[in-house]
PDB file of N, CA and C in Angstrom:
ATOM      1  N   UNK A   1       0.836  -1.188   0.000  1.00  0.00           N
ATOM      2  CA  UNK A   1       0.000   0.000   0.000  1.00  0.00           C
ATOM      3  C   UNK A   1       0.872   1.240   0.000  1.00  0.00           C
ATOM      4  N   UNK A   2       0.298   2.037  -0.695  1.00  0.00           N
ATOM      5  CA  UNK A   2       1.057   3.492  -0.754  1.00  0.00           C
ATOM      6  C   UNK A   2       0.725   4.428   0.199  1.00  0.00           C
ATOM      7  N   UNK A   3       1.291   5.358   0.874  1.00  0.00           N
ATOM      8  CA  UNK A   3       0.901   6.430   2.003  1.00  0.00           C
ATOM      9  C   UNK A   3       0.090   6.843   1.980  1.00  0.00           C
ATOM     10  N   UNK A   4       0.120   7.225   0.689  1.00  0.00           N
ATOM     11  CA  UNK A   4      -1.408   8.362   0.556  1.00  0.00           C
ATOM     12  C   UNK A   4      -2.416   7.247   1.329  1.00  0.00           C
ATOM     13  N   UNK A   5      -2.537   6.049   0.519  1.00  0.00           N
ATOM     14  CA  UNK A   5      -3.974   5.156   0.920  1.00  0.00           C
ATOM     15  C   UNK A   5      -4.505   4.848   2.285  1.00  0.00           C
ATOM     16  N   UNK A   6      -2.899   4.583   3.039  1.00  0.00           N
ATOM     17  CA  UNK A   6      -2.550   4.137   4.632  1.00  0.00           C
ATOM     18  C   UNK A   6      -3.288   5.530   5.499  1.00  0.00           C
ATOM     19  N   UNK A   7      -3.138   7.042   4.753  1.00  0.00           N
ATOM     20  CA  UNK A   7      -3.158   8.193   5.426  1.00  0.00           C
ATOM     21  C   UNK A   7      -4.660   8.195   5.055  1.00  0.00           C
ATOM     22  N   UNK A   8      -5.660   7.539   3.934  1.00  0.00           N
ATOM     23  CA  UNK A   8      -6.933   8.042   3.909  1.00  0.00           C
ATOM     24  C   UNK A   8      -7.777   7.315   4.778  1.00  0.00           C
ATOM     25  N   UNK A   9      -7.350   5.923   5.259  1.00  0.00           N
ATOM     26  CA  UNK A   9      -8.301   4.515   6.062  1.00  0.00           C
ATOM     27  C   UNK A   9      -8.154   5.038   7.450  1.00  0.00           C
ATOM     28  N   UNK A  10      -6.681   5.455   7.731  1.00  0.00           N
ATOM     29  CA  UNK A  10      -6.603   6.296   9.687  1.00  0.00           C
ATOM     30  C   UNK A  10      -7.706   6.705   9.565  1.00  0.00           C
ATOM     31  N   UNK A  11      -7.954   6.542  10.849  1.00  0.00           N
ATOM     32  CA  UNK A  11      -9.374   7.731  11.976  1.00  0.00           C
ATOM     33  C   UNK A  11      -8.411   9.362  11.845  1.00  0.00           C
ATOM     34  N   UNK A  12      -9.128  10.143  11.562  1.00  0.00           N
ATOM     35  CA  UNK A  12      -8.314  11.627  12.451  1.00  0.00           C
ATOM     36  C   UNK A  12      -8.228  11.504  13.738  1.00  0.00           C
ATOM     37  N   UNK A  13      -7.589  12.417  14.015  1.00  0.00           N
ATOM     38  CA  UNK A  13      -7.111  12.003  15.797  1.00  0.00           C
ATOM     39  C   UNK A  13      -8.009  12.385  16.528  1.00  0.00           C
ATOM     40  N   UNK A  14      -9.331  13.678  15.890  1.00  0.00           N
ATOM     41  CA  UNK A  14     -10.122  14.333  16.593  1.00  0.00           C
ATOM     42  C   UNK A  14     -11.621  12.912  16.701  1.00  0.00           C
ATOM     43  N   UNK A  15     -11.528  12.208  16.128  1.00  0.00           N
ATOM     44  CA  UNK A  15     -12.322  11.169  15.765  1.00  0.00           C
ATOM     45  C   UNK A  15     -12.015   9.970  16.611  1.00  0.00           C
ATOM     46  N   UNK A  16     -11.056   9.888  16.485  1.00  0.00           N
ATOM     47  CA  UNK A  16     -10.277   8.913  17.395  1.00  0.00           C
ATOM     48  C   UNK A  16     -10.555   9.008  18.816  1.00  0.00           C
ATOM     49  N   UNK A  17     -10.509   9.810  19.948  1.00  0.00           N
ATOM     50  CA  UNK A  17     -10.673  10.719  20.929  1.00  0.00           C
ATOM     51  C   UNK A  17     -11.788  10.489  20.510  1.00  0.00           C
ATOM     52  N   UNK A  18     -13.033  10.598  20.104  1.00  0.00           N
ATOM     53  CA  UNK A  18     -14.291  10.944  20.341  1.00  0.00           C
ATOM     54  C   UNK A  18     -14.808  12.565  20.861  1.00  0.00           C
ATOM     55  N   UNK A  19     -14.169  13.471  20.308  1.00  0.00           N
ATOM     56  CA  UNK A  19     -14.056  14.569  20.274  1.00  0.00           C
ATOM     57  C   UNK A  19     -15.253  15.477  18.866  1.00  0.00           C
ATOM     58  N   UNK A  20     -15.812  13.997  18.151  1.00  0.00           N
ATOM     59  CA  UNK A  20     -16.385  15.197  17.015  1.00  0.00           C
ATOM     60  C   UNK A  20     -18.057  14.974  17.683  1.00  0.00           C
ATOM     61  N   UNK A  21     -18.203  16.293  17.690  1.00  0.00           N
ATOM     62  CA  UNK A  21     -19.907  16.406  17.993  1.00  0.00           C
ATOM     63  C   UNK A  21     -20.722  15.537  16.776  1.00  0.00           C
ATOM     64  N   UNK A  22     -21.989  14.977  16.794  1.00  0.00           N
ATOM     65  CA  UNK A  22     -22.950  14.657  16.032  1.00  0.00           C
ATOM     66  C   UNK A  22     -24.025  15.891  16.163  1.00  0.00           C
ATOM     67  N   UNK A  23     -24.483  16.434  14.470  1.00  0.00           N
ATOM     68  CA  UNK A  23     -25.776  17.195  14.575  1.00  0.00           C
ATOM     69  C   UNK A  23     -25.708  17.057  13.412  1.00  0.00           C
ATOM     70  N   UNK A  24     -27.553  17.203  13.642  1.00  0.00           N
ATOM     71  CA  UNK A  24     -28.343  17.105  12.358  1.00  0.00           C
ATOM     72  C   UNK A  24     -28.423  18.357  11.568  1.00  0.00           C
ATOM     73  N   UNK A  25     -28.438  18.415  10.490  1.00  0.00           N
ATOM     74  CA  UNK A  25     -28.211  20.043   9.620  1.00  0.00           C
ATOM     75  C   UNK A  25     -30.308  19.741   9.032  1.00  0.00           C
ATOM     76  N   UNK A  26     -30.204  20.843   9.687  1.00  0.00           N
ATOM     77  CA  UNK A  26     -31.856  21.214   9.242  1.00  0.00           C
ATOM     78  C   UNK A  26     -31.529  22.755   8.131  1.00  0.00           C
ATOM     79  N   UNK A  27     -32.646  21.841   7.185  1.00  0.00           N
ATOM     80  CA  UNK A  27     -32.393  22.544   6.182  1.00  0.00           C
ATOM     81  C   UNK A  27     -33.662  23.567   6.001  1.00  0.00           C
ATOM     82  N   UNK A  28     -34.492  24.315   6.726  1.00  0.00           N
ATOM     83  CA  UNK A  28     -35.152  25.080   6.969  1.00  0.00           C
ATOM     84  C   UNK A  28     -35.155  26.494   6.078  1.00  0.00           C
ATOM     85  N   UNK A  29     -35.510  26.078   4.936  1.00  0.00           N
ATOM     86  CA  UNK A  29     -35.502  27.317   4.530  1.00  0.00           C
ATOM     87  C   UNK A  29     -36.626  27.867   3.187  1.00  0.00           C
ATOM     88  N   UNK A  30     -36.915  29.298   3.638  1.00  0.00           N
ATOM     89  CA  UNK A  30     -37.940  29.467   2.516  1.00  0.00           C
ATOM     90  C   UNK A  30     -37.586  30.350   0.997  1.00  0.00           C
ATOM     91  N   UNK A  31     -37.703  28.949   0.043  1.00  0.00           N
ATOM     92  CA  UNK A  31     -37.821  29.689  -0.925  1.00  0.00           C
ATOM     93  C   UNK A  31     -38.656  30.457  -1.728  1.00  0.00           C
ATOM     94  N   UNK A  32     -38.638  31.763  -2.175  1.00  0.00           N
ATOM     95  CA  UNK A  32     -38.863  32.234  -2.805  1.00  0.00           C
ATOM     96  C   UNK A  32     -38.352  33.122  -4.308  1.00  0.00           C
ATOM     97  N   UNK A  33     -39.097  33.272  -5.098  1.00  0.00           N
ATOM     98  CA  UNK A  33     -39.063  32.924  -6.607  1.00  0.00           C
ATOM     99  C   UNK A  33     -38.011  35.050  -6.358  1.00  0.00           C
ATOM    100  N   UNK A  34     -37.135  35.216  -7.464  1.00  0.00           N
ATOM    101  CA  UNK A  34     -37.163  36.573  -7.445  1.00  0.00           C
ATOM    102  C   UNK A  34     -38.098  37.376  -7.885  1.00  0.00           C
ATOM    103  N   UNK A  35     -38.821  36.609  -8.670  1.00  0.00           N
ATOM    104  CA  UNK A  35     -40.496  37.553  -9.071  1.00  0.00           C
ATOM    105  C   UNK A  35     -41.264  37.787  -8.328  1.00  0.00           C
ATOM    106  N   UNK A  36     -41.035  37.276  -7.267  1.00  0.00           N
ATOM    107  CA  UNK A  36     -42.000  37.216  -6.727  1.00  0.00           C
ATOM    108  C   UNK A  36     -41.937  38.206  -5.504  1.00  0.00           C
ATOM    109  N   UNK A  37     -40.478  37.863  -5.129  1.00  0.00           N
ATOM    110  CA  UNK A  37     -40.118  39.339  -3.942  1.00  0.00           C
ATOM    111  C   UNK A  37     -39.977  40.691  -4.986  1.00  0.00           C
ATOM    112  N   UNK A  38     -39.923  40.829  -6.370  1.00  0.00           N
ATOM    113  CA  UNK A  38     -40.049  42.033  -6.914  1.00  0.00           C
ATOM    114  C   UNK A  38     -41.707  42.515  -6.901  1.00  0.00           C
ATOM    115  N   UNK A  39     -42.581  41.420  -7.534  1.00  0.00           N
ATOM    116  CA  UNK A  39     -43.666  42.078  -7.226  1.00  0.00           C
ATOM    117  C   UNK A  39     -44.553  42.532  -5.681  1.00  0.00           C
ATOM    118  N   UNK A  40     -44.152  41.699  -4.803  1.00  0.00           N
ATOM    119  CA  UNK A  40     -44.751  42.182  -3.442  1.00  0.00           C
ATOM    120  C   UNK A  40     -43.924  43.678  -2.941  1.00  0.00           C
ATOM    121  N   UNK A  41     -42.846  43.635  -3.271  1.00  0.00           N
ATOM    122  CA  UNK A  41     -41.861  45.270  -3.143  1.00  0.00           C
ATOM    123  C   UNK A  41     -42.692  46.335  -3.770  1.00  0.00           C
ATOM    124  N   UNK A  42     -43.253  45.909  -4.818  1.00  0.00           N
ATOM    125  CA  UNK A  42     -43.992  46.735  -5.637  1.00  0.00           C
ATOM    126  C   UNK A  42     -45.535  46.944  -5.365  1.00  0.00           C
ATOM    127  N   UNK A  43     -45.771  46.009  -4.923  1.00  0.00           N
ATOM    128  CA  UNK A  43     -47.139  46.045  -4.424  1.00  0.00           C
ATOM    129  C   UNK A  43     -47.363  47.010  -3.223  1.00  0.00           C
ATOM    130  N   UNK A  44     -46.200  46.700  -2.157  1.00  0.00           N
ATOM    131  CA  UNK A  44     -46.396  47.424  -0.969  1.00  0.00           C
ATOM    132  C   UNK A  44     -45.755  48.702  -1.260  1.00  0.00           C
ATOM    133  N   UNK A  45     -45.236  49.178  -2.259  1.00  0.00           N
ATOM    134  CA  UNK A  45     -45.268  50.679  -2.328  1.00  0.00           C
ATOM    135  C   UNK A  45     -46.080  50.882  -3.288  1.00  0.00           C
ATOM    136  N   UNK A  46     -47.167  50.448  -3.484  1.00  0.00           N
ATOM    137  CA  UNK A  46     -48.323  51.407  -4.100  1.00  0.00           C
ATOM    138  C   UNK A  46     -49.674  51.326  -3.488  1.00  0.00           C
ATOM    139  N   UNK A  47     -49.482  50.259  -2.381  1.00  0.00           N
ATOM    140  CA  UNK A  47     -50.396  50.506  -1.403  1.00  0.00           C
ATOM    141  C   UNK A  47     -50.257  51.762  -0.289  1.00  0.00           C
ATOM    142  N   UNK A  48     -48.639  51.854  -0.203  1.00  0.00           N
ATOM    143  CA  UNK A  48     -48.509  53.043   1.118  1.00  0.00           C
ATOM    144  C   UNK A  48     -48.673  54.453   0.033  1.00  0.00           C
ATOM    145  N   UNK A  49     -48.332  54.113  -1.643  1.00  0.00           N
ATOM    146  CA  UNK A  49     -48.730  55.645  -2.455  1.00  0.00           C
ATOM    147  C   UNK A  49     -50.256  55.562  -2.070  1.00  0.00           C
ATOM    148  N   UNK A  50     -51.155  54.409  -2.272  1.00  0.00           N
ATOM    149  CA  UNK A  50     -52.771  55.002  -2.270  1.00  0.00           C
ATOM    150  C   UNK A  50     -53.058  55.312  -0.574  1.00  0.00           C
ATOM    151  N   UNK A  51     -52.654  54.888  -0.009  1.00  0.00           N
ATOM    152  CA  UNK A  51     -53.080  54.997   1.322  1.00  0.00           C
ATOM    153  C   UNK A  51     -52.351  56.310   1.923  1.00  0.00           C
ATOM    154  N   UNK A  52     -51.130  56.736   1.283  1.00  0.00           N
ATOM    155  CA  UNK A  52     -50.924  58.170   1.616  1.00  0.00           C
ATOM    156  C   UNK A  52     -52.138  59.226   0.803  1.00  0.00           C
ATOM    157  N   UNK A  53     -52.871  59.324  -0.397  1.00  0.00           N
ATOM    158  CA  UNK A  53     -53.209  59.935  -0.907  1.00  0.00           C
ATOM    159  C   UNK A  53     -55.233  59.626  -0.209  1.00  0.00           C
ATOM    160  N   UNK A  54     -55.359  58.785   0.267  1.00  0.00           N
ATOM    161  CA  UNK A  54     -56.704  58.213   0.971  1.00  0.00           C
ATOM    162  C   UNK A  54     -57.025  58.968   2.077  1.00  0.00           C
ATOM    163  N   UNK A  55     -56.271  58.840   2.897  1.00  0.00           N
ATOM    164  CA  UNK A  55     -55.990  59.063   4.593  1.00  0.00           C
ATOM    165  C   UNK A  55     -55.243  60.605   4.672  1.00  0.00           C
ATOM    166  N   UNK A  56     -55.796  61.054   5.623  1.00  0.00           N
ATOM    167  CA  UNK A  56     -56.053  62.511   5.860  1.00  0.00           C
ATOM    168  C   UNK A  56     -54.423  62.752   6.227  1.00  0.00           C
ATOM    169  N   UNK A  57     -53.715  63.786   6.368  1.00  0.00           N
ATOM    170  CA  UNK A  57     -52.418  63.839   7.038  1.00  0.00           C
ATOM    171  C   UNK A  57     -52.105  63.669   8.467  1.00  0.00           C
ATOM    172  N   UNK A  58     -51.329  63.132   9.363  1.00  0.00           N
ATOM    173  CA  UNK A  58     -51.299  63.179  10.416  1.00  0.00           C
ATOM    174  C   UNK A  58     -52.310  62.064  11.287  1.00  0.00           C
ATOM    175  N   UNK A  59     -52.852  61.063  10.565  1.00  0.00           N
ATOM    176  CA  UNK A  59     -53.286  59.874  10.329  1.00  0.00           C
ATOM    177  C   UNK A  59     -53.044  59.434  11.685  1.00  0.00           C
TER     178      UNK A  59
END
């Protein structure tokens, strides 16, 4: 066997020791489309344009 191979089958030493934590990777996440955060950006500033022009000043 060649080194390299001997050096890939070892434990790491941090492994060895019992030193590596176990955790689960939660993959929690929400996608959304970029069209879709452009049109709600857009939506909610032309709701605060009509609702500034609706509603009296000092609201």
């Amino acid at each position: 066997m060649s080194k390299k191979s001997k050096k890939s089958q070892a434990p790491s030493v941090a492994s060895a020791a019992g030193l590596v934590r176990f955790f689960e990777e939660t993959d929690l996440k929400i996608a959304l489309k970029p069209h879709l955060i452009i049109l709600l950006g857009a939506v909610f500033v032309a709701a605060v344009i009509i609702l500034s022009k609706i509603l009296p000043p000092g609201f």
